[in-house]
N, C-alpha and C. Protein backbone atom coordinates (compact mmCIF):
# COMPACT_ATOMS: atom_id res chain seq x y z
N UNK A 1 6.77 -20.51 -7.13
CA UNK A 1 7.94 -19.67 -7.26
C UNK A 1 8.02 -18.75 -6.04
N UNK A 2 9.31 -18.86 -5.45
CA UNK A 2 9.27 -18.02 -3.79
C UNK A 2 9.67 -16.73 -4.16
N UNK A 3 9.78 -16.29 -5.25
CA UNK A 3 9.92 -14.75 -5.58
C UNK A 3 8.61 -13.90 -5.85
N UNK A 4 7.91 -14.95 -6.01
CA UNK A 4 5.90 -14.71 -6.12
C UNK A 4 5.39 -14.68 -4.77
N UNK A 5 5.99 -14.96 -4.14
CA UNK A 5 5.09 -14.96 -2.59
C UNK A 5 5.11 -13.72 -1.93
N UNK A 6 6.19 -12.87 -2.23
CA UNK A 6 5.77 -11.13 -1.51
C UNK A 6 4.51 -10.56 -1.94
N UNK A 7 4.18 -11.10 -3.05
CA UNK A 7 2.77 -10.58 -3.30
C UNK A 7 1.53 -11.58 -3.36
N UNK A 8 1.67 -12.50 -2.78
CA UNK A 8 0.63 -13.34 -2.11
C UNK A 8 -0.23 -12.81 -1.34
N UNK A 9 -2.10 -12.67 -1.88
CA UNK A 9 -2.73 -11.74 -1.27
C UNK A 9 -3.82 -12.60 -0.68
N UNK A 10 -4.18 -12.21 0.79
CA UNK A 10 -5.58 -13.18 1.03
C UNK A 10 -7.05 -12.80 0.61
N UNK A 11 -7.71 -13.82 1.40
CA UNK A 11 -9.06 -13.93 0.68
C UNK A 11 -9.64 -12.51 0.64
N UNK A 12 -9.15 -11.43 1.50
CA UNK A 12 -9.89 -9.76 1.17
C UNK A 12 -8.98 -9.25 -0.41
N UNK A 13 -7.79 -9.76 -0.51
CA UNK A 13 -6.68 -9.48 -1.34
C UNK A 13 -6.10 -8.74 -0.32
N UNK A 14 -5.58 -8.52 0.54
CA UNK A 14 -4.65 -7.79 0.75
C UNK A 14 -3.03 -8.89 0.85
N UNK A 15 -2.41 -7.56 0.68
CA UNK A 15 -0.82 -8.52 0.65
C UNK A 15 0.12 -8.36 1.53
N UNK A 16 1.21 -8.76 2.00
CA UNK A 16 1.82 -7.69 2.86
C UNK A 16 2.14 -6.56 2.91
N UNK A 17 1.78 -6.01 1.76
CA UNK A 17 2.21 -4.72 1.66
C UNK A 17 0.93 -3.80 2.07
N UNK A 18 -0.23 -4.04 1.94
CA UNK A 18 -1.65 -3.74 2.32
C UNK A 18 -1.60 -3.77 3.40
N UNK A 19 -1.31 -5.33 4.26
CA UNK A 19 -1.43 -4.76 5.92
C UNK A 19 -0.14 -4.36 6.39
N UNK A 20 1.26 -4.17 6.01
CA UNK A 20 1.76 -3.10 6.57
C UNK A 20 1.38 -1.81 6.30
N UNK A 21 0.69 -1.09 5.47
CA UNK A 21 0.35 -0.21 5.12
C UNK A 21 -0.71 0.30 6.28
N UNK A 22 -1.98 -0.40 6.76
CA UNK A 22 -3.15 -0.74 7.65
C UNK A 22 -2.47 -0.64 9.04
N UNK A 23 -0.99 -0.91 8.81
CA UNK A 23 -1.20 -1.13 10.45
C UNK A 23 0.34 0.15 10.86
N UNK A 24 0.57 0.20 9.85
CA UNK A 24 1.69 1.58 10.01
C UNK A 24 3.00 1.21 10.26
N UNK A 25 3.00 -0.41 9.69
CA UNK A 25 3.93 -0.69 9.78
C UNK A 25 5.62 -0.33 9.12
N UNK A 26 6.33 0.63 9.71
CA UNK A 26 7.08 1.34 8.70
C UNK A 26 8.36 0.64 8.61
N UNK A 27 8.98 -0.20 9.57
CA UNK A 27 9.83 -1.46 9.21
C UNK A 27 9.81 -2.33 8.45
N UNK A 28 8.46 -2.95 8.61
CA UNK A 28 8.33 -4.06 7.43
C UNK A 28 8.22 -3.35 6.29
N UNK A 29 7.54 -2.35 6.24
CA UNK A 29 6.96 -1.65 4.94
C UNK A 29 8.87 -1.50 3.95
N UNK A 30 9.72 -0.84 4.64
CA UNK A 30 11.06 -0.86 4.30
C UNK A 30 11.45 -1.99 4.06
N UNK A 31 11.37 -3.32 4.98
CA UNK A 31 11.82 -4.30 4.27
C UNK A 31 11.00 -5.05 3.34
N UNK A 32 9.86 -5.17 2.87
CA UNK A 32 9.41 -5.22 1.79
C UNK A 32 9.86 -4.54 0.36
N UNK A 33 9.78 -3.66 0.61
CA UNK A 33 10.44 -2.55 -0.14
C UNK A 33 11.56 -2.81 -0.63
N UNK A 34 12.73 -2.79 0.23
CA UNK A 34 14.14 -2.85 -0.36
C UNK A 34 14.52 -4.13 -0.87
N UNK A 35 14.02 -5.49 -0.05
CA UNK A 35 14.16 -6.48 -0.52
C UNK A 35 13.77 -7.19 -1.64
N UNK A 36 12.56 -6.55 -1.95
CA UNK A 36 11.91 -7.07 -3.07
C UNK A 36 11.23 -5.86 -3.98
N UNK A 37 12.03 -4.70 -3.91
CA UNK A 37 11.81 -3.79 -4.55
C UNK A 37 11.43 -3.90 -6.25
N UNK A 38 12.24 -4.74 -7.11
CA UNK A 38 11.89 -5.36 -8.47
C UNK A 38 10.72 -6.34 -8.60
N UNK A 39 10.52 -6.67 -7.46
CA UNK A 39 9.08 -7.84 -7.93
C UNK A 39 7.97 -7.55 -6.88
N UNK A 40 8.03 -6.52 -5.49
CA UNK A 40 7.11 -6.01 -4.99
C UNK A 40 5.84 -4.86 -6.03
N UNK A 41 4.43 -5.15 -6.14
CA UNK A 41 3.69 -4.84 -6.72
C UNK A 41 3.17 -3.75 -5.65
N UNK A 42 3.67 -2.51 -5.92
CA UNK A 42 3.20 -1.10 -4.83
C UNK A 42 1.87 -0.99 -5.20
N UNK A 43 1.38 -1.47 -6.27
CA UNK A 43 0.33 -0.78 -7.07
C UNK A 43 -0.85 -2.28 -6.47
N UNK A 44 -0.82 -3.38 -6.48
CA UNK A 44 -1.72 -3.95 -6.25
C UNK A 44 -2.94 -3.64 -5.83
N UNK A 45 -3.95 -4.45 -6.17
CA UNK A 45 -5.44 -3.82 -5.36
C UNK A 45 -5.89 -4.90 -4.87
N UNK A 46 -6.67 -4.54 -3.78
CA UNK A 46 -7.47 -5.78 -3.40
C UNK A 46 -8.43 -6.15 -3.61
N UNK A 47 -9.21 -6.20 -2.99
CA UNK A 47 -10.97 -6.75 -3.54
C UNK A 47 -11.58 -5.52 -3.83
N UNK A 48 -11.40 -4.54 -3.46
CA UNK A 48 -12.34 -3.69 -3.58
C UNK A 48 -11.92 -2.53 -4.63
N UNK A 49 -10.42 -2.65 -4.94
CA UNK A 49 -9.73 -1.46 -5.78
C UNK A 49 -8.94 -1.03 -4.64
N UNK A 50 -8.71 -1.40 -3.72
CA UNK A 50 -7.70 -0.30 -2.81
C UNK A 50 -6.58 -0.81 -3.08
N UNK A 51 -5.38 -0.19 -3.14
CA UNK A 51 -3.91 -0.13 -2.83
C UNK A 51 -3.74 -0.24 -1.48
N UNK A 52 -1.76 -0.25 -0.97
CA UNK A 52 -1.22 0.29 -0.11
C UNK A 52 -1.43 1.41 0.28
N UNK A 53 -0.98 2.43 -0.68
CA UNK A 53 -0.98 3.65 -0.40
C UNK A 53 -2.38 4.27 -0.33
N UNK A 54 -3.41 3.69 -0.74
CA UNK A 54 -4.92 4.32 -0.21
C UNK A 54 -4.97 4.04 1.16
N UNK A 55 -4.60 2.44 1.84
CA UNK A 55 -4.99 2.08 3.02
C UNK A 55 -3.67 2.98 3.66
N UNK A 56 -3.08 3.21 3.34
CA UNK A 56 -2.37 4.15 4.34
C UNK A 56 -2.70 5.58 5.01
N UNK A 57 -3.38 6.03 4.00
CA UNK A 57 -4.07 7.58 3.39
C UNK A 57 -5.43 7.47 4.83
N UNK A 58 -6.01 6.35 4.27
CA UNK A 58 -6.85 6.15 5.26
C UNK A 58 -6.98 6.00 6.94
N UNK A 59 -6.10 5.26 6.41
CA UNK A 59 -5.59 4.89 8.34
C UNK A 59 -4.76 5.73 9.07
N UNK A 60 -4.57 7.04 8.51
CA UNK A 60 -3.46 8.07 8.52
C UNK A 60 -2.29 7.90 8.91
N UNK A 61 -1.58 6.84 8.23
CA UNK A 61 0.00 6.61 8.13
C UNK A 61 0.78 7.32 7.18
N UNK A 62 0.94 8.48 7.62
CA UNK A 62 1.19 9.55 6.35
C UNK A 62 3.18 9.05 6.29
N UNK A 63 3.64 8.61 7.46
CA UNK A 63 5.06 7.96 6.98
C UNK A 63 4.82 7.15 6.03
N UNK A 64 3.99 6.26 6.49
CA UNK A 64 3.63 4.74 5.17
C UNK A 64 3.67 4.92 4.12
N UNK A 65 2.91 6.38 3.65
CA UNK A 65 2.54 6.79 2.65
C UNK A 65 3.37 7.58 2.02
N UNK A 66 4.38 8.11 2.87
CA UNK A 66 5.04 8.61 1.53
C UNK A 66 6.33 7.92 1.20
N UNK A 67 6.24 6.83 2.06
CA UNK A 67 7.26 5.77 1.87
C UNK A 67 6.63 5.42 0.50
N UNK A 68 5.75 4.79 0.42
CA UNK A 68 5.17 3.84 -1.08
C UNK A 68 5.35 5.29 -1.93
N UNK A 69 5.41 6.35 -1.41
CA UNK A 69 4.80 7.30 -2.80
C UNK A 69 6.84 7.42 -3.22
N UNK A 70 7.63 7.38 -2.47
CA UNK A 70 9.34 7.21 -2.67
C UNK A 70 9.21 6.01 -3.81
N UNK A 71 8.48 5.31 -3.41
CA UNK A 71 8.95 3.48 -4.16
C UNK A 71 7.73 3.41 -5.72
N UNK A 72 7.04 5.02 -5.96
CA UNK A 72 6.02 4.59 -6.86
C UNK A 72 5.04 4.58 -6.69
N UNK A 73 4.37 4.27 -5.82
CA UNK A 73 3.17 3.98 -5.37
C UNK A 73 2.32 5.09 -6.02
N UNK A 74 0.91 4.95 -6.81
CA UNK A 74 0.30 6.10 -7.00
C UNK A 74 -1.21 6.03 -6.19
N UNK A 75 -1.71 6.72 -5.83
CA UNK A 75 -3.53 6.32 -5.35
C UNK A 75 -4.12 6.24 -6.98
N UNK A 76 -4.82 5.00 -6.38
CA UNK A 76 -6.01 4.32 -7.22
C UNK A 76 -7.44 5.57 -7.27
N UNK A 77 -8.46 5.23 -8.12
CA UNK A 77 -9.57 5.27 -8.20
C UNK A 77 -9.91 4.26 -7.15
N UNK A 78 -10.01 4.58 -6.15
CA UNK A 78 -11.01 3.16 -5.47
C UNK A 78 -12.49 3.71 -5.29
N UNK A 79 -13.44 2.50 -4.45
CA UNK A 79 -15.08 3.06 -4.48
C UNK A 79 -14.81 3.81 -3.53
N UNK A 80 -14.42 3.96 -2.57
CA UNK A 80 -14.43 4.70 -1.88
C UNK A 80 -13.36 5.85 -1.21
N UNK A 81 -13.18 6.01 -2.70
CA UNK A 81 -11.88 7.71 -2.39
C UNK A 81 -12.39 8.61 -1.36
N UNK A 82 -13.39 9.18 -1.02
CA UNK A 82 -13.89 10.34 -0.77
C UNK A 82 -13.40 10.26 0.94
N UNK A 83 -13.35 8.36 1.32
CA UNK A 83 -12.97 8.44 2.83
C UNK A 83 -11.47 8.66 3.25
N UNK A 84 -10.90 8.89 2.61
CA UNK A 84 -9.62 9.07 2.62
C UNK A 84 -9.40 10.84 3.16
N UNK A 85 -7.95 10.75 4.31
CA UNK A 85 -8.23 12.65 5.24
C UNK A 85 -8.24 13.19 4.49
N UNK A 86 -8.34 14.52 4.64
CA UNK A 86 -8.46 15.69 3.40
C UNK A 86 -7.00 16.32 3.57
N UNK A 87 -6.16 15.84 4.51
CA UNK A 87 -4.56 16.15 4.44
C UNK A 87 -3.91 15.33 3.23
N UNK A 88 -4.55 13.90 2.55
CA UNK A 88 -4.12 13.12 1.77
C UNK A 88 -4.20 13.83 0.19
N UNK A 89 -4.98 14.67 0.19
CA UNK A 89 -5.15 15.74 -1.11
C UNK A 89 -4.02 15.93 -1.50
N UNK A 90 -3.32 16.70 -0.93
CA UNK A 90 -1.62 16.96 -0.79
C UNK A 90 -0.85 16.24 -1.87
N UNK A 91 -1.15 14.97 -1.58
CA UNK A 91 -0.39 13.89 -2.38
C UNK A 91 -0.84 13.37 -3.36
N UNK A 92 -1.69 13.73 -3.91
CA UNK A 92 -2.72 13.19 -5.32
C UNK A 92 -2.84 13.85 -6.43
C-alpha cells in the first residue's frame, strides 16, 4: 500500500521523518508533513525509542522541532534523554 510507505523505516528504524529531523531538514520535514499529514506517524520510534522530535532536540534543529511539536509531535522516554541540549527543556 503506497500510502504506507511515508513511514517505511530502515534497518536502524528510522523513517523519513527521523532523518529529516537528523539532518535539519526543514523542507522535506514540511513536505512530509503537509502531504501526508493523516497517515504520517510524528510519534514513531526507532530502534532504540527515539522519535523525530528527540533526534531533532539532539542534533539542535530547534526549527525541526518545533515544526513536529506544530504537527503533534511529543518527546518520548528514550534511553538516552539526558543527551538531549538543556535549551530542549523548554519544550517538554
Amino acid at each position: 500500500d503506497k500510502d504506507n510507505m511515508i513511514n517505511v523505516q530502515d534497518k536502524r528504524g528510522h523513517s523519513a521523518l527521523h532523518l529529516a529531523a537528523m539532518g535539519g531538514h526543514t523542507e522535506a520535514m514540511q513536505v512530509l508533513l503537509e502531504r501526508g499529514y493523516d497517515i504520517v506517524d510524528v510519534d514513531a520510534l526507532d530502534s532504540k525509542g527515539r522519535n523525530a522530535l528527540w533526534w531533532s532536540l539532539y542534533q539542535r534543529e530547534r526549527e525541526v522541532g518545533e515544526i513536529l511539536l506544530d504537527h503533534g509531535a511529543v518527546l518520548v522516554e528514550a534511553e538516552s534523554l539526558s543527551e538531549i541540549p538543556a535549551w530542549a527543556t523548554n519544550v517538554m
